[in-house]
PDB file of N, CA and C in Angstrom:
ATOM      1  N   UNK A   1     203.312 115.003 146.763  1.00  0.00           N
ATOM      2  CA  UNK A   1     202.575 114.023 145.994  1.00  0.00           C
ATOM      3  C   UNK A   1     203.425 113.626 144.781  1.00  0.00           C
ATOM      4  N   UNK A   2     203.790 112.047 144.725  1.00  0.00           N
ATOM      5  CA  UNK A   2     204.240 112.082 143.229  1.00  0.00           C
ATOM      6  C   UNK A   2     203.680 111.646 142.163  1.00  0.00           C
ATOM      7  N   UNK A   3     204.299 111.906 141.085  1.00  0.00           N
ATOM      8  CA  UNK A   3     203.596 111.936 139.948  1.00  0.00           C
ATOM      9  C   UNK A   3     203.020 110.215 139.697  1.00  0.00           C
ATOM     10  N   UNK A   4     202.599 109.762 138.637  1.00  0.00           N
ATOM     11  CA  UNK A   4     201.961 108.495 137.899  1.00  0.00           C
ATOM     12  C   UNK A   4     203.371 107.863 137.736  1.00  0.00           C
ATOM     13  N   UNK A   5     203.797 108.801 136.893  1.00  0.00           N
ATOM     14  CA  UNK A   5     205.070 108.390 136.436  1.00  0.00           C
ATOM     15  C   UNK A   5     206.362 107.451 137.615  1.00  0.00           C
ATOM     16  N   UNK A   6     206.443 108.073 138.450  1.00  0.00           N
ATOM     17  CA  UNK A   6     207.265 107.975 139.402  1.00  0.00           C
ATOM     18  C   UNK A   6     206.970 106.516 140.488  1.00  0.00           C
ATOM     19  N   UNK A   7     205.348 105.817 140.351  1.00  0.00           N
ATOM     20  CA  UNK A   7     204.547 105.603 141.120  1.00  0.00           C
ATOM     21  C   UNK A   7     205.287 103.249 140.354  1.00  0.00           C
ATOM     22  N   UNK A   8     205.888 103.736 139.514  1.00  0.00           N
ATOM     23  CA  UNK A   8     206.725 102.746 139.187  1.00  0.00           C
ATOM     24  C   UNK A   8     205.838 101.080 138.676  1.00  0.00           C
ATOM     25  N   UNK A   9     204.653 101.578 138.234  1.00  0.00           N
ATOM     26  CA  UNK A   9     203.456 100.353 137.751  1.00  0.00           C
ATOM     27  C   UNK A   9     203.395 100.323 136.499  1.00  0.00           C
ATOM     28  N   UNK A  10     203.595  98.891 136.162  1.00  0.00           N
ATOM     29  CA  UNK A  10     203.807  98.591 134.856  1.00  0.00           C
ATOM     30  C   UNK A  10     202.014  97.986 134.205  1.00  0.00           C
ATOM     31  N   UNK A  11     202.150  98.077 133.352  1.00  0.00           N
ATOM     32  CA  UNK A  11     200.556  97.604 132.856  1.00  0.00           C
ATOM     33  C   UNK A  11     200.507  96.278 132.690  1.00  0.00           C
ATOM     34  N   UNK A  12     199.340  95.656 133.084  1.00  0.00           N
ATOM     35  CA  UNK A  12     199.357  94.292 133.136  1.00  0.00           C
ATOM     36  C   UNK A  12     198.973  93.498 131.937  1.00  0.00           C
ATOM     37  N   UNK A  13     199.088  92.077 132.306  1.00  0.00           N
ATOM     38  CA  UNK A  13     199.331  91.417 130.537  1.00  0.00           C
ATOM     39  C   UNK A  13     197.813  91.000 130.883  1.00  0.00           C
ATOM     40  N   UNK A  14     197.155  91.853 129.852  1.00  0.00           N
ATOM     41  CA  UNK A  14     195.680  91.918 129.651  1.00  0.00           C
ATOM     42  C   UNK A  14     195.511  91.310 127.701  1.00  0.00           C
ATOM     43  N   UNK A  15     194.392  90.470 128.105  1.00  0.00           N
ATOM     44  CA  UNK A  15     194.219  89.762 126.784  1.00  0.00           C
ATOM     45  C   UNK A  15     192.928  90.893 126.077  1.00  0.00           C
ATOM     46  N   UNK A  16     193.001  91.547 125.105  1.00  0.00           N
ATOM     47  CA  UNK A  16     192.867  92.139 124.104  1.00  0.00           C
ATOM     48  C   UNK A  16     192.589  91.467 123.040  1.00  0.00           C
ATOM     49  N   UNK A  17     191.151  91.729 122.234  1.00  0.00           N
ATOM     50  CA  UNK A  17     190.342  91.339 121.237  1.00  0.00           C
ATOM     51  C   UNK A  17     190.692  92.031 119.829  1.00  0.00           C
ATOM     52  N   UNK A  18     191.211  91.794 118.887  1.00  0.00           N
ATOM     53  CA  UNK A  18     191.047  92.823 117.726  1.00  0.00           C
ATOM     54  C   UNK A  18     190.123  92.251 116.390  1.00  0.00           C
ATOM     55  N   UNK A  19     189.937  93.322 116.073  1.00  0.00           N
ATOM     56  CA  UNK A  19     188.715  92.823 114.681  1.00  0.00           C
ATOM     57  C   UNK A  19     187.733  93.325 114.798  1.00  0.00           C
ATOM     58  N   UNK A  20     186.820  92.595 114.157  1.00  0.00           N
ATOM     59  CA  UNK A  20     185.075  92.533 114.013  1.00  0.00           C
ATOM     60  C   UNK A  20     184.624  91.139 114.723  1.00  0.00           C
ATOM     61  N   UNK A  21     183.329  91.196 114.942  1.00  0.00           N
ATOM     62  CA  UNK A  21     183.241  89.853 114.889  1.00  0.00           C
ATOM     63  C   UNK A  21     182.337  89.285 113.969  1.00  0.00           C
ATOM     64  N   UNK A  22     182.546  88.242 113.779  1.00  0.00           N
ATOM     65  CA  UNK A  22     182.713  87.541 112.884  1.00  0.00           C
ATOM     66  C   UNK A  22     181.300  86.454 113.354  1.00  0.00           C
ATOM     67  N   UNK A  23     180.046  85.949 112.604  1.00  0.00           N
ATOM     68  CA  UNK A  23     179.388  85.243 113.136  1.00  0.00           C
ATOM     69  C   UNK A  23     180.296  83.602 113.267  1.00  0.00           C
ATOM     70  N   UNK A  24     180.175  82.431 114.092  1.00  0.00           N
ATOM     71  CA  UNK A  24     180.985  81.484 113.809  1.00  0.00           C
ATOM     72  C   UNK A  24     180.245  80.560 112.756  1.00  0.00           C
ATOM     73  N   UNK A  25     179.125  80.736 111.896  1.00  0.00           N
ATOM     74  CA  UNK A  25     178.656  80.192 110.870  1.00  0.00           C
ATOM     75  C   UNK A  25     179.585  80.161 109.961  1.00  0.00           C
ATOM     76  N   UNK A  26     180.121  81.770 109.862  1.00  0.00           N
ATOM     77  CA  UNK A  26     181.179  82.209 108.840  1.00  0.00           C
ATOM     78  C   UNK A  26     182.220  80.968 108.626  1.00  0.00           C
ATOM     79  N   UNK A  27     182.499  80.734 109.944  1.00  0.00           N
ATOM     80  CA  UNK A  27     184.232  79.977 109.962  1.00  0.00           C
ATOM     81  C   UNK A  27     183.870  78.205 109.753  1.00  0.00           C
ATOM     82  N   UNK A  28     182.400  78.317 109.746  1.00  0.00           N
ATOM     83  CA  UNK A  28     182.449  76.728 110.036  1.00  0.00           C
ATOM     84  C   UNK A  28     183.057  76.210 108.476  1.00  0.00           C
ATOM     85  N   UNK A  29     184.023  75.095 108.904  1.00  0.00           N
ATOM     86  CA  UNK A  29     184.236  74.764 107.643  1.00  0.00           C
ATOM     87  C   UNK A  29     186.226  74.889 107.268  1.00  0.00           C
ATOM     88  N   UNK A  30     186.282  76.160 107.578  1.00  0.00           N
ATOM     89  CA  UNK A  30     187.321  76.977 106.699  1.00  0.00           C
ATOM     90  C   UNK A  30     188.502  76.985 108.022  1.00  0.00           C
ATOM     91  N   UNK A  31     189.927  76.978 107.671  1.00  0.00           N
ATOM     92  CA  UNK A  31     191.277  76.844 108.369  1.00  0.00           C
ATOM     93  C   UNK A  31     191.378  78.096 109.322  1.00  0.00           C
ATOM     94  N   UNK A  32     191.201  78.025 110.280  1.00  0.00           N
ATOM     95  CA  UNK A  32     190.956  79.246 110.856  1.00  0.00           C
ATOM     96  C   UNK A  32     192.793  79.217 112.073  1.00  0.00           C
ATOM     97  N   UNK A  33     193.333  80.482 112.211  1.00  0.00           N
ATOM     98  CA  UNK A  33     194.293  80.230 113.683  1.00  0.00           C
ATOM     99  C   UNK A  33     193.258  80.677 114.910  1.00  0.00           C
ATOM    100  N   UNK A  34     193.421  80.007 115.746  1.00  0.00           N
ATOM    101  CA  UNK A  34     193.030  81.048 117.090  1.00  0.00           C
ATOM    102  C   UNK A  34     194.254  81.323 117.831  1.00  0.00           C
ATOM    103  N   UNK A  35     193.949  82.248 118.540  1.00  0.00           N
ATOM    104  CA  UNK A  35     195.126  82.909 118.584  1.00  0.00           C
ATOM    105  C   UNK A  35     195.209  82.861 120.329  1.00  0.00           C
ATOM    106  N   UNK A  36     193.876  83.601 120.894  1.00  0.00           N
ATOM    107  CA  UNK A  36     193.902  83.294 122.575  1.00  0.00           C
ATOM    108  C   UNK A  36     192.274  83.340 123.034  1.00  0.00           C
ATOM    109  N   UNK A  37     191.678  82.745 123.799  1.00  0.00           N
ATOM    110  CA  UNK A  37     190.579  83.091 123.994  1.00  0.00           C
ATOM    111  C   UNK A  37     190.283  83.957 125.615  1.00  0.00           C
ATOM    112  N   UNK A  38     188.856  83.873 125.919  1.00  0.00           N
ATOM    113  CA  UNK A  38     188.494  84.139 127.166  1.00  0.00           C
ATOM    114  C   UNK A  38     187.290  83.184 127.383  1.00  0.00           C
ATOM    115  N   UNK A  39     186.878  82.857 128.749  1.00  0.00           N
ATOM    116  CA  UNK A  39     185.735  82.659 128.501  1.00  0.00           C
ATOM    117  C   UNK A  39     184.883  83.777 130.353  1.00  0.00           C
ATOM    118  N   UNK A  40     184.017  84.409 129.972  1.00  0.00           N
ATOM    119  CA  UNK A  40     183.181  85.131 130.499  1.00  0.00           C
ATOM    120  C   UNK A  40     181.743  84.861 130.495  1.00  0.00           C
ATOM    121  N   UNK A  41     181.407  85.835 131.809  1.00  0.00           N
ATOM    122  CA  UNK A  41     180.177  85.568 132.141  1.00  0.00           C
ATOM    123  C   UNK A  41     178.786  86.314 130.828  1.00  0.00           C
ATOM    124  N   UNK A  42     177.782  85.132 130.387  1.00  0.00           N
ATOM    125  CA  UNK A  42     177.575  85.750 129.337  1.00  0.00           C
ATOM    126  C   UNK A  42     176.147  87.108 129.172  1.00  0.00           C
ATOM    127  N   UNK A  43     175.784  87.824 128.354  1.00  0.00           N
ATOM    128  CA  UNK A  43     175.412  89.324 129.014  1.00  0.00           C
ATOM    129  C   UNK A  43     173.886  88.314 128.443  1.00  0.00           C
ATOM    130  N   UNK A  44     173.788  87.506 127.700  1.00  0.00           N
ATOM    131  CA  UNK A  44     172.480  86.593 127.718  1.00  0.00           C
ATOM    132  C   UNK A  44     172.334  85.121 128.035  1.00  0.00           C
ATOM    133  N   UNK A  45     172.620  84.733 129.522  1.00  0.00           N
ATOM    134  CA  UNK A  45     172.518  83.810 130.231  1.00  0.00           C
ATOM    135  C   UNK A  45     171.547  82.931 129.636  1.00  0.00           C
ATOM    136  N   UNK A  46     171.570  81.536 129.745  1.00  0.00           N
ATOM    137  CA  UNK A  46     170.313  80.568 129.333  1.00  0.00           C
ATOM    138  C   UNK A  46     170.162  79.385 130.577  1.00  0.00           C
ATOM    139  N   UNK A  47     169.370  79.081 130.785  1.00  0.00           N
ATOM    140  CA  UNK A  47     169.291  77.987 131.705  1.00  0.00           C
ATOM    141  C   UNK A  47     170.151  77.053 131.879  1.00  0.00           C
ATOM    142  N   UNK A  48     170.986  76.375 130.512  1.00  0.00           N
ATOM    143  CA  UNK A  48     171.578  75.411 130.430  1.00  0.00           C
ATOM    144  C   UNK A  48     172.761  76.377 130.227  1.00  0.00           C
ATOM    145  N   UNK A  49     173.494  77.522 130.477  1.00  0.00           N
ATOM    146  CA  UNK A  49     174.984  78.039 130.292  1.00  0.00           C
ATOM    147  C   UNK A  49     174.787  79.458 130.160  1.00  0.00           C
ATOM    148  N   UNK A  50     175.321  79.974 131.499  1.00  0.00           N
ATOM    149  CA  UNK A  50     175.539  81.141 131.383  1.00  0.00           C
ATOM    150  C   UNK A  50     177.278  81.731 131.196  1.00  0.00           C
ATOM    151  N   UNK A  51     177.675  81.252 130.466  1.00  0.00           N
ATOM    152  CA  UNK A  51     179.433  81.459 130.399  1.00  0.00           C
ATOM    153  C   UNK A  51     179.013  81.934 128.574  1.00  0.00           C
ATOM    154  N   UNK A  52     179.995  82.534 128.035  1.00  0.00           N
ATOM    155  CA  UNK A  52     180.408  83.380 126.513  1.00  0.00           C
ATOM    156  C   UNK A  52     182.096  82.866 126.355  1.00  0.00           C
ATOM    157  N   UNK A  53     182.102  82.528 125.228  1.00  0.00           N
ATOM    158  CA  UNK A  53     183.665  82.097 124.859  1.00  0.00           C
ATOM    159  C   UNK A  53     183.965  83.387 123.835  1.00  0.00           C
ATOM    160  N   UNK A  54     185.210  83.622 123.999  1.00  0.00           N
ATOM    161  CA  UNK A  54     185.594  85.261 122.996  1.00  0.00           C
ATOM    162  C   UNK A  54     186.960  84.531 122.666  1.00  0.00           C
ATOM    163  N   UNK A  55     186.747  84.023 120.801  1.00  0.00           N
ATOM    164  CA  UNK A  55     188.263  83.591 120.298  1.00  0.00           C
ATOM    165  C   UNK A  55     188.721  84.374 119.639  1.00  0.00           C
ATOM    166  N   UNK A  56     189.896  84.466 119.551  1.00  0.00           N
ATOM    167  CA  UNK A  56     190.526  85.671 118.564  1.00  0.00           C
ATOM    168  C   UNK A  56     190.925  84.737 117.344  1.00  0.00           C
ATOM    169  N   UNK A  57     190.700  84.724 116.425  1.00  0.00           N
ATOM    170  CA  UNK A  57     191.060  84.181 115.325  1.00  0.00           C
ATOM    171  C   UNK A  57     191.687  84.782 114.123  1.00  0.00           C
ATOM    172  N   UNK A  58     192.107  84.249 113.453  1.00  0.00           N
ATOM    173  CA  UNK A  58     192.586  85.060 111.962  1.00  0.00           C
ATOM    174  C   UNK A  58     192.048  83.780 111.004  1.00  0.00           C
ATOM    175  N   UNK A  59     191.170  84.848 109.701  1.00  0.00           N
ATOM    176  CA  UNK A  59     190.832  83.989 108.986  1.00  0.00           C
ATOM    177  C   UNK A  59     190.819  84.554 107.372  1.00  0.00           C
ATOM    178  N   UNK A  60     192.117  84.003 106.877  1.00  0.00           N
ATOM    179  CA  UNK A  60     192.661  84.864 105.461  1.00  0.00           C
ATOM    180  C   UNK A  60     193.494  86.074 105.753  1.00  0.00           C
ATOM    181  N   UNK A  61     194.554  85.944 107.007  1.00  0.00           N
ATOM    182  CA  UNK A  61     195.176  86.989 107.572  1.00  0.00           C
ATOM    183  C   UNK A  61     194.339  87.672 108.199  1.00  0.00           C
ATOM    184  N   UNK A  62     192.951  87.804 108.283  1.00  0.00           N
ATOM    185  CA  UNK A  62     192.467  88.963 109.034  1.00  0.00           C
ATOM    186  C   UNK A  62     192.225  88.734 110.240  1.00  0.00           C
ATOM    187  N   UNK A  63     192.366  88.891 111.322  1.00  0.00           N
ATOM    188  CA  UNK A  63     191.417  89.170 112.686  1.00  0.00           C
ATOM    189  C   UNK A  63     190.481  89.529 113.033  1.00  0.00           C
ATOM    190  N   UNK A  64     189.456  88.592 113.478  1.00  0.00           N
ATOM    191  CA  UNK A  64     188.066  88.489 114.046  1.00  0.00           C
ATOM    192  C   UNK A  64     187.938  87.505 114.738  1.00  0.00           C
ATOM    193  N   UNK A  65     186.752  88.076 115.344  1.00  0.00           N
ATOM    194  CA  UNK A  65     186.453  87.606 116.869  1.00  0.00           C
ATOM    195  C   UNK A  65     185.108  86.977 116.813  1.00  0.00           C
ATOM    196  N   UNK A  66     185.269  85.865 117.514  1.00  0.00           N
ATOM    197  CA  UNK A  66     183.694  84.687 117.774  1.00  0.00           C
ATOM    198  C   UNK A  66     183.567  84.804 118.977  1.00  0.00           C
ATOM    199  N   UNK A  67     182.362  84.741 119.246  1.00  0.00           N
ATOM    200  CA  UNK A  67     181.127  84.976 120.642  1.00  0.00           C
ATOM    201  C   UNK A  67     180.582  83.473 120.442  1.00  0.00           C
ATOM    202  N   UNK A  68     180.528  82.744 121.475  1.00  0.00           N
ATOM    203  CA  UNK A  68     179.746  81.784 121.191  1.00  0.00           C
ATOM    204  C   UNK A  68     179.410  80.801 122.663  1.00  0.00           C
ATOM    205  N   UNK A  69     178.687  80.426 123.036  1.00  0.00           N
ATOM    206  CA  UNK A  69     177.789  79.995 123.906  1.00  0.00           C
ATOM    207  C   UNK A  69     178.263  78.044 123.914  1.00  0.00           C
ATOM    208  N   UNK A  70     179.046  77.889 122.943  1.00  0.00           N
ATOM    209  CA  UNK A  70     179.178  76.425 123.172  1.00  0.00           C
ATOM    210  C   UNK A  70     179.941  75.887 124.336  1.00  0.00           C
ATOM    211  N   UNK A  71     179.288  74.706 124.837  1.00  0.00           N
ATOM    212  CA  UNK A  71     179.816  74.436 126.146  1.00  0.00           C
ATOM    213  C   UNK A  71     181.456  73.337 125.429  1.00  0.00           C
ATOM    214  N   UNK A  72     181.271  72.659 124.415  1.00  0.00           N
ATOM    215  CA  UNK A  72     182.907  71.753 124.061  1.00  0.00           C
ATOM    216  C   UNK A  72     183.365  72.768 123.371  1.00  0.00           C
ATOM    217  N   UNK A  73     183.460  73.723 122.583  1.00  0.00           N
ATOM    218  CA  UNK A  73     183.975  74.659 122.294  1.00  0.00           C
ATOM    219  C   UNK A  73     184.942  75.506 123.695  1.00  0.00           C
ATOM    220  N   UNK A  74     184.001  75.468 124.598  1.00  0.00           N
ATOM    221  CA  UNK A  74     184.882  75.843 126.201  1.00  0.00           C
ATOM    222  C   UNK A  74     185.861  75.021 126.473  1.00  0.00           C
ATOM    223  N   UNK A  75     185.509  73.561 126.343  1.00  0.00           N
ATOM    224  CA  UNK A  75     186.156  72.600 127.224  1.00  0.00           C
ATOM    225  C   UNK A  75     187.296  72.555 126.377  1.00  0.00           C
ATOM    226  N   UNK A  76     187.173  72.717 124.708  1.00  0.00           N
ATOM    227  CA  UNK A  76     188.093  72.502 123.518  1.00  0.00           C
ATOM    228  C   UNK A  76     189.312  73.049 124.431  1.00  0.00           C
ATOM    229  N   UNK A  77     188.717  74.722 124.282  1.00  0.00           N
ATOM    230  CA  UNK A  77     190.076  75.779 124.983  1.00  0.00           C
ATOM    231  C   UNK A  77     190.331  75.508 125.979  1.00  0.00           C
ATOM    232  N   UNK A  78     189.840  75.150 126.925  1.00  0.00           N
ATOM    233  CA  UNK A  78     190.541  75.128 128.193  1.00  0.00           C
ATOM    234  C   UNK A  78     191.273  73.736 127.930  1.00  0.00           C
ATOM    235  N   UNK A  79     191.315  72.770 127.988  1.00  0.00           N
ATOM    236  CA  UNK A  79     192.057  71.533 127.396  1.00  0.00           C
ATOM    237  C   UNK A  79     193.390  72.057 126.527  1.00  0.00           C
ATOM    238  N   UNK A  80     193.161  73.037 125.493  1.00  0.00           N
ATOM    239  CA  UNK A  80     194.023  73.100 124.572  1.00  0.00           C
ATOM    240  C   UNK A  80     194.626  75.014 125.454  1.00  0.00           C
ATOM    241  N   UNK A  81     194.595  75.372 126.289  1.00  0.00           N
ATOM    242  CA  UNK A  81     194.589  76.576 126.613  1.00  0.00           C
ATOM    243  C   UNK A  81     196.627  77.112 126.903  1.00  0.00           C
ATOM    244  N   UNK A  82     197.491  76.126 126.856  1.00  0.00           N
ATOM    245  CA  UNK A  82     198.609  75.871 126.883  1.00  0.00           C
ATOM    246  C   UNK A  82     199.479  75.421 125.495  1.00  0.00           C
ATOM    247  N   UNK A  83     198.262  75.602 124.618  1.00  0.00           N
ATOM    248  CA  UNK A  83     198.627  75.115 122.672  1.00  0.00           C
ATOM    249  C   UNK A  83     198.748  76.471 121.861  1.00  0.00           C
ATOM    250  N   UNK A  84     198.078  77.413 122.241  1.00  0.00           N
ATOM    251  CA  UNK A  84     197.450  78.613 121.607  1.00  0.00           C
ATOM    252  C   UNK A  84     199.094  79.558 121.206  1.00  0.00           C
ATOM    253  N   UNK A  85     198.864  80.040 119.964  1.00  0.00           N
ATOM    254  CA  UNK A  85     198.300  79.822 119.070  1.00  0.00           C
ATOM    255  C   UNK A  85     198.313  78.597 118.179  1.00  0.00           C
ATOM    256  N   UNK A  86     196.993  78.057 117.597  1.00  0.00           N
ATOM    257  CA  UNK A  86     196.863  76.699 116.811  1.00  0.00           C
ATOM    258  C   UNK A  86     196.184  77.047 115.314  1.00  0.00           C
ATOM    259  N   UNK A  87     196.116  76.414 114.258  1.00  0.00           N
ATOM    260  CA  UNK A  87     195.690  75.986 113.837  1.00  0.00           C
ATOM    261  C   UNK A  87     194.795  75.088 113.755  1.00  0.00           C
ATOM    262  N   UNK A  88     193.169  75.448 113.039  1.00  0.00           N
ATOM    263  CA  UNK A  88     192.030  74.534 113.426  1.00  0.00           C
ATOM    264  C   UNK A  88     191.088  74.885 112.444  1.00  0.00           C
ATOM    265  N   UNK A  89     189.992  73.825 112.344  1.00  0.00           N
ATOM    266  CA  UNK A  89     188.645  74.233 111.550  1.00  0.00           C
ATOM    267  C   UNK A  89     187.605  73.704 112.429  1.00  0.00           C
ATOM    268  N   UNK A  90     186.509  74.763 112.781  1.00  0.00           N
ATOM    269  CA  UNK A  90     185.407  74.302 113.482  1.00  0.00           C
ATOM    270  C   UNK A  90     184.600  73.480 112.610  1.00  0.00           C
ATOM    271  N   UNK A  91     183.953  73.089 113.406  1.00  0.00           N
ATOM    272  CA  UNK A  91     183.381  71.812 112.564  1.00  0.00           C
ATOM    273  C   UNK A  91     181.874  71.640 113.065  1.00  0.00           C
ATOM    274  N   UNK A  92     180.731  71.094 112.793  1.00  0.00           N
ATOM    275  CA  UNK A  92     179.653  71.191 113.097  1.00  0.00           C
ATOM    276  C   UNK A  92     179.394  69.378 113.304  1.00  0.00           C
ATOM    277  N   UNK A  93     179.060  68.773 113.826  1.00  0.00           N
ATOM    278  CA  UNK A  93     179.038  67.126 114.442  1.00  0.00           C
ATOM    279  C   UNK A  93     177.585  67.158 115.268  1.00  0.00           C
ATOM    280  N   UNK A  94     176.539  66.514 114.284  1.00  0.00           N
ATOM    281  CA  UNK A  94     175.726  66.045 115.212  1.00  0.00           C
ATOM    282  C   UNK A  94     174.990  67.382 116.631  1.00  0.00           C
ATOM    283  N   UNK A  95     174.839  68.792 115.618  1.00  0.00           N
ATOM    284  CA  UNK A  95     174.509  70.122 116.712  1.00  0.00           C
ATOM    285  C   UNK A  95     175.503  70.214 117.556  1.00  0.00           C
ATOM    286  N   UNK A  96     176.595  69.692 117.513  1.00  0.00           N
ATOM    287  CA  UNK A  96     177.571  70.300 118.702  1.00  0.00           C
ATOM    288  C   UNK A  96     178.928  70.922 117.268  1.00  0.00           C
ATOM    289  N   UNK A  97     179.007  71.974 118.127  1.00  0.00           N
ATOM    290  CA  UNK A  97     180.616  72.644 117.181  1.00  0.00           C
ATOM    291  C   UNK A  97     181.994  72.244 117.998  1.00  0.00           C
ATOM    292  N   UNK A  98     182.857  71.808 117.108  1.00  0.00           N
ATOM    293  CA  UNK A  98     184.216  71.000 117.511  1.00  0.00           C
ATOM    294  C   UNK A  98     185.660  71.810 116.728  1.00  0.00           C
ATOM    295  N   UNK A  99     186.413  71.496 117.542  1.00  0.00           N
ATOM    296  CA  UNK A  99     187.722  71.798 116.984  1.00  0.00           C
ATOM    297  C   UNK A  99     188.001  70.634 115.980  1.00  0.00           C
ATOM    298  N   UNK A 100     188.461  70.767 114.713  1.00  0.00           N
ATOM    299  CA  UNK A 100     189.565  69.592 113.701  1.00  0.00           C
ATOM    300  C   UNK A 100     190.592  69.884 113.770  1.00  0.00           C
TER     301      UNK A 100
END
């Protein structure tokens, strides 16, 4: 039998969250980076969207993380998912939250 070691598997490039999170009320407004997101299936589904967006952001050097249920906030990242890391300020428009 050989060892783990020997078995020659490298670890895969897995996207990793660091921080707290952060409500996105916090950020509305303020210069935020994001850094990479995900978007997943969400653990409180709603009729109109069961998907969760997870951004990694830094805001004042720090790292934290937004949970958020917005459907152009999705479309933002996936559109921009080949830009990352960016510079941005969420923005609030008429009940929908936007990238500036």
């Amino acid at each position: 039998m050989k060892p783990f070691s020997q078995l020659n598997i490298k670890p895969r490039n897995v996207c990793t969250f660091v921080g707290d999170k952060i409500h996105i009320d916090k950020v509305i407004g303020k210069e935020i980076i994001a850094h990479h997101y995900e978007i997943k299936q969400s653990k409180f589904p709603t009729e109109t969207n069961d998907k969760c967006l997870y951004i990694q952001i830094e805001l004042k050097g720090e790292k934290r993380v937004i949970f958020t249920t917005s459907k152009y906030l999705m479309d933002l990242c996936e559109q921009a998912k080949d830009h990352f890391p960016f510079t941005t300020t969420i923005v609030k428009e008429e009940m929908t939250l936007l990238f500036k």
